[in-house]
C-alpha atoms as a PDB file:
ATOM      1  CA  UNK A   1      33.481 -27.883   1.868  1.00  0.00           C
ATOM      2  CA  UNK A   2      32.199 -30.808   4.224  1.00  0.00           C
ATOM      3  CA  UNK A   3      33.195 -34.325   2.867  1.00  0.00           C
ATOM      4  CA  UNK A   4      29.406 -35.868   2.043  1.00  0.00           C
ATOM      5  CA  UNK A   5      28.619 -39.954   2.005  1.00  0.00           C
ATOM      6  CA  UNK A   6      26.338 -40.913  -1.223  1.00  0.00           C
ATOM      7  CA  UNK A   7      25.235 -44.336  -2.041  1.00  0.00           C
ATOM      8  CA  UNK A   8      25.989 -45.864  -5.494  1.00  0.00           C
ATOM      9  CA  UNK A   9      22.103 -45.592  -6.266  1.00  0.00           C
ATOM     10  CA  UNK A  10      22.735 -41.554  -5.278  1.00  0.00           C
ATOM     11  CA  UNK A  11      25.502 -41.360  -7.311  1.00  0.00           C
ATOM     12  CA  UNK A  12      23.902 -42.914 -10.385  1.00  0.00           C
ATOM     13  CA  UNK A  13      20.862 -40.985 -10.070  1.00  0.00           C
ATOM     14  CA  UNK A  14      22.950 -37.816 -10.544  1.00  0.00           C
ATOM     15  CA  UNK A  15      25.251 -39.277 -13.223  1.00  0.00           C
ATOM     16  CA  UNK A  16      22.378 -40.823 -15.723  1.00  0.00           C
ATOM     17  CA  UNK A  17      19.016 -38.036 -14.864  1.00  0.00           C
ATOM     18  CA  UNK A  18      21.671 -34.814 -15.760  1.00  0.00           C
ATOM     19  CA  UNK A  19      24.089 -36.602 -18.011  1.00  0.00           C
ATOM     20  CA  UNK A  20      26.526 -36.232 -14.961  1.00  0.00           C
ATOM     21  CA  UNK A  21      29.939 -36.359 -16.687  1.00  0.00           C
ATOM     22  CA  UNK A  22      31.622 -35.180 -13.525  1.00  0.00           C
ATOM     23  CA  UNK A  23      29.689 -38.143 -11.193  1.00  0.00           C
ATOM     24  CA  UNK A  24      30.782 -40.880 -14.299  1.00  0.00           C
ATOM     25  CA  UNK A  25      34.383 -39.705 -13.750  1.00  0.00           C
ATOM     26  CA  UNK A  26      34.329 -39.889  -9.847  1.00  0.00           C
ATOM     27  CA  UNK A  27      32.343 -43.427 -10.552  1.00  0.00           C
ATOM     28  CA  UNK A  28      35.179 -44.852 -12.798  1.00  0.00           C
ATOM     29  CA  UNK A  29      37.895 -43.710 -10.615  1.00  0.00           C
ATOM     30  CA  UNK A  30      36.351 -45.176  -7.455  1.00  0.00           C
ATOM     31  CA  UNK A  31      35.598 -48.291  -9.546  1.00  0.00           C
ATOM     32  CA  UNK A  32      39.157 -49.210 -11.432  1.00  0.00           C
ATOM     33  CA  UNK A  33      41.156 -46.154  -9.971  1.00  0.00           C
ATOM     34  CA  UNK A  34      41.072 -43.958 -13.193  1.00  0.00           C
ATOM     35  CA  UNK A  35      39.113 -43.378 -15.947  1.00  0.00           C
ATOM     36  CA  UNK A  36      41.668 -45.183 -18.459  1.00  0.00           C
ATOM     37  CA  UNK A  37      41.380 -47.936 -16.332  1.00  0.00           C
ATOM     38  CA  UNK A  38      37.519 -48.103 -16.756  1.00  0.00           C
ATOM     39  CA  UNK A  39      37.590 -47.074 -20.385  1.00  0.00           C
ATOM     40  CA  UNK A  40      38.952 -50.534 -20.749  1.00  0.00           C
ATOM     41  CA  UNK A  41      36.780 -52.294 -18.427  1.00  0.00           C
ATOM     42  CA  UNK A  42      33.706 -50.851 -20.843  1.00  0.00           C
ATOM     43  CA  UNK A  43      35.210 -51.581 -23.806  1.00  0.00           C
ATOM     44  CA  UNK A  44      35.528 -55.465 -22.225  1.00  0.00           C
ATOM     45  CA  UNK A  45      32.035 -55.280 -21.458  1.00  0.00           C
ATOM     46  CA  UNK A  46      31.051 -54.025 -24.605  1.00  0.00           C
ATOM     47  CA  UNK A  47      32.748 -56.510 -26.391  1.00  0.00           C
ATOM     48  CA  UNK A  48      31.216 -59.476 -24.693  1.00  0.00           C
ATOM     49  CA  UNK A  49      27.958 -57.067 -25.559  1.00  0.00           C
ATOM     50  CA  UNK A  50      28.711 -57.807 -29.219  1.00  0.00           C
ATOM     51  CA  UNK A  51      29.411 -53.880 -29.540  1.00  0.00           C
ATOM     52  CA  UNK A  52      32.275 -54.737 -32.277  1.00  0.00           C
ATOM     53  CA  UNK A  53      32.127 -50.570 -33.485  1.00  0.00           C
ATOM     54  CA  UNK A  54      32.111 -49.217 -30.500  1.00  0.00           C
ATOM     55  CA  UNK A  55      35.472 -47.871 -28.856  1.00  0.00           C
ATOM     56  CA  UNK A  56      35.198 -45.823 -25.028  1.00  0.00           C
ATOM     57  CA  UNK A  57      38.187 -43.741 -24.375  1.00  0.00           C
ATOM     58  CA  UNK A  58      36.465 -42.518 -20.888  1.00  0.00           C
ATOM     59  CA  UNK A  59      34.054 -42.758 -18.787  1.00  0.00           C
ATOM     60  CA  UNK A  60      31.187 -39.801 -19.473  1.00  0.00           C
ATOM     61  CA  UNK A  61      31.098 -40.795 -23.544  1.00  0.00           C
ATOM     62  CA  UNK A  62      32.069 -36.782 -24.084  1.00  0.00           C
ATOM     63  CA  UNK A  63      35.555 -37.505 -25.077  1.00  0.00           C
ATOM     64  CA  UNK A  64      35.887 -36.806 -28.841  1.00  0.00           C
ATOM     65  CA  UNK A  65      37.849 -39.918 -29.340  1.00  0.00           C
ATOM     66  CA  UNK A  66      34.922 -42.254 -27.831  1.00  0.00           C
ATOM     67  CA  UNK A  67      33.079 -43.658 -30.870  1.00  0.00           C
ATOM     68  CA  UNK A  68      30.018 -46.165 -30.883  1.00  0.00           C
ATOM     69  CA  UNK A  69      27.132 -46.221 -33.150  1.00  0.00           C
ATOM     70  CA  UNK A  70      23.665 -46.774 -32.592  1.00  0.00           C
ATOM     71  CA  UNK A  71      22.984 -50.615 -33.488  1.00  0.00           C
ATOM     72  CA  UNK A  72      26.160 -51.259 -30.724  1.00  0.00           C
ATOM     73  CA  UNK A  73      23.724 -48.824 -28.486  1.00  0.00           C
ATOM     74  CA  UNK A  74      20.815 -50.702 -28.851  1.00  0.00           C
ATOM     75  CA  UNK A  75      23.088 -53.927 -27.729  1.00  0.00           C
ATOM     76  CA  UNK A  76      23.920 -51.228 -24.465  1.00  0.00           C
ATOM     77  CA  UNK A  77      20.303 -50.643 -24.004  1.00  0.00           C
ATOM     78  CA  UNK A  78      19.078 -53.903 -24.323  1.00  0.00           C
ATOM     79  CA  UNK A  79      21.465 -55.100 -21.631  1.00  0.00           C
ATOM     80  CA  UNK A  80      20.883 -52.266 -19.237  1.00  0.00           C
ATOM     81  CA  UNK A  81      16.975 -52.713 -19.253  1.00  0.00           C
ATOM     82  CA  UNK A  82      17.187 -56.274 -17.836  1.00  0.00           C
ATOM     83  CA  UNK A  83      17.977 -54.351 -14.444  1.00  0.00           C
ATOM     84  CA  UNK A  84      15.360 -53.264 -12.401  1.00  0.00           C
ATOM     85  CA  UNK A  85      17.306 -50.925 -10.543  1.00  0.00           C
ATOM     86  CA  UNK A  86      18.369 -49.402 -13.007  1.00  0.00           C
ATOM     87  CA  UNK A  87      15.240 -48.909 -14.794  1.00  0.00           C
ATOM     88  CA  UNK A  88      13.670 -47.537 -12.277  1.00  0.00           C
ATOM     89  CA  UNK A  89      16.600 -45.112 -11.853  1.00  0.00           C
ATOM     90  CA  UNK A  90      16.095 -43.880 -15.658  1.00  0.00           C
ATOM     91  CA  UNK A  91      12.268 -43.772 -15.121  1.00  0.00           C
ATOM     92  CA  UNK A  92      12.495 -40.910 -11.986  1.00  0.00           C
ATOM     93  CA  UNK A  93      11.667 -37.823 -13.007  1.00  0.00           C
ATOM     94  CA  UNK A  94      13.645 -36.122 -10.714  1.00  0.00           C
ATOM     95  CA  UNK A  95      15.553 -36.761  -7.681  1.00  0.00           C
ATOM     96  CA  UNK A  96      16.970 -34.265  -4.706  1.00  0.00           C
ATOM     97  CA  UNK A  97      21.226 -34.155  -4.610  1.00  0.00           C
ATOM     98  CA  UNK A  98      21.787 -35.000  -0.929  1.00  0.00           C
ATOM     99  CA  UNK A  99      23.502 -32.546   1.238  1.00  0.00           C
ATOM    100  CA  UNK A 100      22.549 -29.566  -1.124  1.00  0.00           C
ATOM    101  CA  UNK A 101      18.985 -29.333  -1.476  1.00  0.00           C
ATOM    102  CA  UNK A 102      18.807 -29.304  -5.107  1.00  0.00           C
ATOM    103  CA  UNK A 103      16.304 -30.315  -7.472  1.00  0.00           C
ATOM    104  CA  UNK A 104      18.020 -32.364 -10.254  1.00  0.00           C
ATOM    105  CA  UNK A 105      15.008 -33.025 -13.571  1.00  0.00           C
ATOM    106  CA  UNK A 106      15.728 -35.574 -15.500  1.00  0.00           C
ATOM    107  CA  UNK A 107      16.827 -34.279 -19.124  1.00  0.00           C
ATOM    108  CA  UNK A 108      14.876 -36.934 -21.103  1.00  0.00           C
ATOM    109  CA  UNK A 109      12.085 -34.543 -22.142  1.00  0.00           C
ATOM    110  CA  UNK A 110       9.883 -37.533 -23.220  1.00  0.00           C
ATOM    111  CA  UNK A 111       9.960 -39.381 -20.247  1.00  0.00           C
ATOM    112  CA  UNK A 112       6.122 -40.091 -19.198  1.00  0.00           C
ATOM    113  CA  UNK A 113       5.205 -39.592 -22.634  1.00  0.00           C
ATOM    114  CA  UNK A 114       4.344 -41.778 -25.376  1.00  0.00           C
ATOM    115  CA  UNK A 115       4.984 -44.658 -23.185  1.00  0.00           C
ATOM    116  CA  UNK A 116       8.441 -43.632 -22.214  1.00  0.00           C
ATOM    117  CA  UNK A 117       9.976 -44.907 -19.435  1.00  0.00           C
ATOM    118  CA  UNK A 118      13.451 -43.458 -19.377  1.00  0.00           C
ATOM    119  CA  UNK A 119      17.400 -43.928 -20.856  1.00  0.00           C
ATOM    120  CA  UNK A 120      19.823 -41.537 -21.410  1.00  0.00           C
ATOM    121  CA  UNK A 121      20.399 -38.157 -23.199  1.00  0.00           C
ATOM    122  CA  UNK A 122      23.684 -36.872 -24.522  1.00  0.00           C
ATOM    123  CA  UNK A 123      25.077 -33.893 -26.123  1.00  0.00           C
ATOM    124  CA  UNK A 124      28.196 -31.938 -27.490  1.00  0.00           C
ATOM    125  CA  UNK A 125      28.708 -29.872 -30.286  1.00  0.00           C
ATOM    126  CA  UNK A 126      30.729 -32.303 -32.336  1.00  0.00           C
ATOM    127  CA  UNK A 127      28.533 -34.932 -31.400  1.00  0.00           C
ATOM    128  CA  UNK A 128      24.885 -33.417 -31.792  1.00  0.00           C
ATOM    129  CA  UNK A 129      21.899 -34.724 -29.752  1.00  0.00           C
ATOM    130  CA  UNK A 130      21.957 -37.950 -28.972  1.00  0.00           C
ATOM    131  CA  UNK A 131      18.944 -39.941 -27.346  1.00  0.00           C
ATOM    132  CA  UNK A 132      18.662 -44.160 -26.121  1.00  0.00           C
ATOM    133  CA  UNK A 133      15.319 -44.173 -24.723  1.00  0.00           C
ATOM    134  CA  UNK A 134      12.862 -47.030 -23.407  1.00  0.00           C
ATOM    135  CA  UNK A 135       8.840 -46.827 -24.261  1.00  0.00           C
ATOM    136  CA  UNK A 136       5.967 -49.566 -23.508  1.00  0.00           C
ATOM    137  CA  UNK A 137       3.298 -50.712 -25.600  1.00  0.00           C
ATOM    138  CA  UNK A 138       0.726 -52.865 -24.300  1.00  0.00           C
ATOM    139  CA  UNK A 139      -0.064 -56.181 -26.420  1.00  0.00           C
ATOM    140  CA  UNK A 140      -2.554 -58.144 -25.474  1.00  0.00           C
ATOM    141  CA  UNK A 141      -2.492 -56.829 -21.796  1.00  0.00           C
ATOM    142  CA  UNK A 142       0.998 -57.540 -21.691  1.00  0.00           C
ATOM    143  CA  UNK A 143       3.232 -54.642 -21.283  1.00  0.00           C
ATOM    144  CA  UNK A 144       6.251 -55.109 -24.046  1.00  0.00           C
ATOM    145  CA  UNK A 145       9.491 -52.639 -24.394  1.00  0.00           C
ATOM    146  CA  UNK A 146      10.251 -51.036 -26.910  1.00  0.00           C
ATOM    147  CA  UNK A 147      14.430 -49.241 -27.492  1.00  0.00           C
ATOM    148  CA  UNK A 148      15.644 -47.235 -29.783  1.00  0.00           C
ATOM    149  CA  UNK A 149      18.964 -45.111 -30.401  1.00  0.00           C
ATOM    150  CA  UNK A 150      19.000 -41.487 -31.884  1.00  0.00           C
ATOM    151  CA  UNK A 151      22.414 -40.102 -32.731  1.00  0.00           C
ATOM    152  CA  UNK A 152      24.353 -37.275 -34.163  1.00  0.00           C
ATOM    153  CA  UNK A 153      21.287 -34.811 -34.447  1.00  0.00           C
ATOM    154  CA  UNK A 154      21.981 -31.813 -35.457  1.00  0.00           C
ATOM    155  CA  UNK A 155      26.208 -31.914 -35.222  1.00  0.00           C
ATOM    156  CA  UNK A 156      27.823 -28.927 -34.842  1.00  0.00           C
ATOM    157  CA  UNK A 157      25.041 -26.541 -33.919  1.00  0.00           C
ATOM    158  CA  UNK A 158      24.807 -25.939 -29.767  1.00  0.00           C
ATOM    159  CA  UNK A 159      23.663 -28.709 -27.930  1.00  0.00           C
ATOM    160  CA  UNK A 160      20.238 -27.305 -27.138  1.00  0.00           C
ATOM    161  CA  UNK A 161      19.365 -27.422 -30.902  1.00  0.00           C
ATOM    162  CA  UNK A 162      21.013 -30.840 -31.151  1.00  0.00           C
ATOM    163  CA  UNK A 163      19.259 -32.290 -28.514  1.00  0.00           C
ATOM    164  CA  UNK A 164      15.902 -31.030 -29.301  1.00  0.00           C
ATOM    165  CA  UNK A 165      16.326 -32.709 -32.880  1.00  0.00           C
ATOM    166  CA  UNK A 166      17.214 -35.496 -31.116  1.00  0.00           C
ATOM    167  CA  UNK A 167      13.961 -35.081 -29.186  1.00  0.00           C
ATOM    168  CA  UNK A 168      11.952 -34.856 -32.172  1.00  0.00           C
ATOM    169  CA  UNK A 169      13.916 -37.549 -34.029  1.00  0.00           C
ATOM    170  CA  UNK A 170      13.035 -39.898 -31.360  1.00  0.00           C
ATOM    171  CA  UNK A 171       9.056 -38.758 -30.728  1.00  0.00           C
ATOM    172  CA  UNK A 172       8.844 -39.357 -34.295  1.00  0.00           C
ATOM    173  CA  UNK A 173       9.749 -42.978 -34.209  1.00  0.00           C
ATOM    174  CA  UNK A 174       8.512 -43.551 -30.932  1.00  0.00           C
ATOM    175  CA  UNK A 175       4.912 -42.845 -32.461  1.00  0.00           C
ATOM    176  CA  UNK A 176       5.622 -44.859 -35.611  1.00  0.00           C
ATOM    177  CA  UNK A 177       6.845 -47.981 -34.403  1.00  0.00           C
ATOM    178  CA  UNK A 178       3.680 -47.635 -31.413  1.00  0.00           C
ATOM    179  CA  UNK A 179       1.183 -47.132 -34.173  1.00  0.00           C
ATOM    180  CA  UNK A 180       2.426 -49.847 -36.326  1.00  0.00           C
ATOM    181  CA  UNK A 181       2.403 -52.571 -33.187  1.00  0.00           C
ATOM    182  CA  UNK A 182      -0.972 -54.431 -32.582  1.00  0.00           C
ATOM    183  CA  UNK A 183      -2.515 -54.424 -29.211  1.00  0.00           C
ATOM    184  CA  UNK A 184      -4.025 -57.956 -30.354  1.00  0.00           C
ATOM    185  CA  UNK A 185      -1.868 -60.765 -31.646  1.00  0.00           C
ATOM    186  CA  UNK A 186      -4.925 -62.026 -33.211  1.00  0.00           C
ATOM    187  CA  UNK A 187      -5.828 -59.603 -35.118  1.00  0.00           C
ATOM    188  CA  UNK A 188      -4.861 -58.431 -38.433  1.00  0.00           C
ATOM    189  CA  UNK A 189      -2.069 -55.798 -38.976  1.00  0.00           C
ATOM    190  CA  UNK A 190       0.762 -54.504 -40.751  1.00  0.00           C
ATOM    191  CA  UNK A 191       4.129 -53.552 -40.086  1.00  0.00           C
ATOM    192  CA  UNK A 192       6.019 -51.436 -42.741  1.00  0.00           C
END
């Protein structure tokens, strides 16, 4: 096989539209020289994060010993948003892998939808689905964002079912909390 150049916005593409374990692995060891290495570089970062129940023991967030929870998510997603590379990364529906040709979708099924403008998916059977996504809602002409965190749907059933419960999970709030938001400040409304 030919030795192939990527850039880092290549190799994030393929590691956050697939949930690219194998590309998060290659990324940590070029980073700190091995995942363990980066495992505690994220856990640093996710400390200063205030992500005090959150422990990474690699660097896909597959490894059964990784733990986190989805308030300490939010805190992830929050941060992650305020870069506009990045956000435009999670918000491509899909990109081409360089050298091979191949069309690579993005797994967040609600992307374009609802508003949604992109995060990550994630799946195992221990873990169930697991969904941070992104959506808009426009106030007052402004357009605001709105996160939220979906874990541990469905656990222990295959991943497919987990992550479409996770889907639904997600499309469920995504609608509430949408509905519930004004578009005027002025005007009257309610918020349960």
């Amino acid at each position: 096989m030919a030795d192939r150049a990527y850039t880092q916005r290549q190799l994030l593409e393929l590691m956050m539209l697939p949930s690219g374990n194998n590309v998060a692995r290659l990324l940590a060891r070029w980073d700190a020289g091995s995942q363990e290495e980066f495992a505690k570089k994220m856990n640093k970062a996710a400390a200063k994060l205030g992500m005090d129940r959150t422990v990474y023991t690699g660097a896909s967030g597959i490894e059964p010993s990784t733990r986190s929870t989805a308030t300490d998510q939010l805190k992830l997603a929050r941060a992650v948003m305020k870069n506009e590379a990045f956000r435009r990364i999670v918000a491509t529906p899909a990109v081409t892998a360089p050298g091979v040709g191949v069309r690579i979708a993005n797994s967040n099924r609600l992307l374009g939808q609802d508003g949604v403008i992109g995060l990550k998916t994630g799946s195992s059977t221990p873990a169930g689905g697991n969904l941070m996504w992104a959506a808009t809602q426009e106030i007052e002409g402004t357009s605001r964002l709105i996160l939220g965190v979906v874990l541990h749907q469905r656990a222990g059933t295959n991943p497919t079912q987990a992550m479409a419960a996770a889907f639904d999970a997600s499309r469920t709030l995504i609608t509430a909390i949408r509905s519930a938001l004004p578009r005027d400040l002025a005007a009257p409304h309610r918020i349960n």
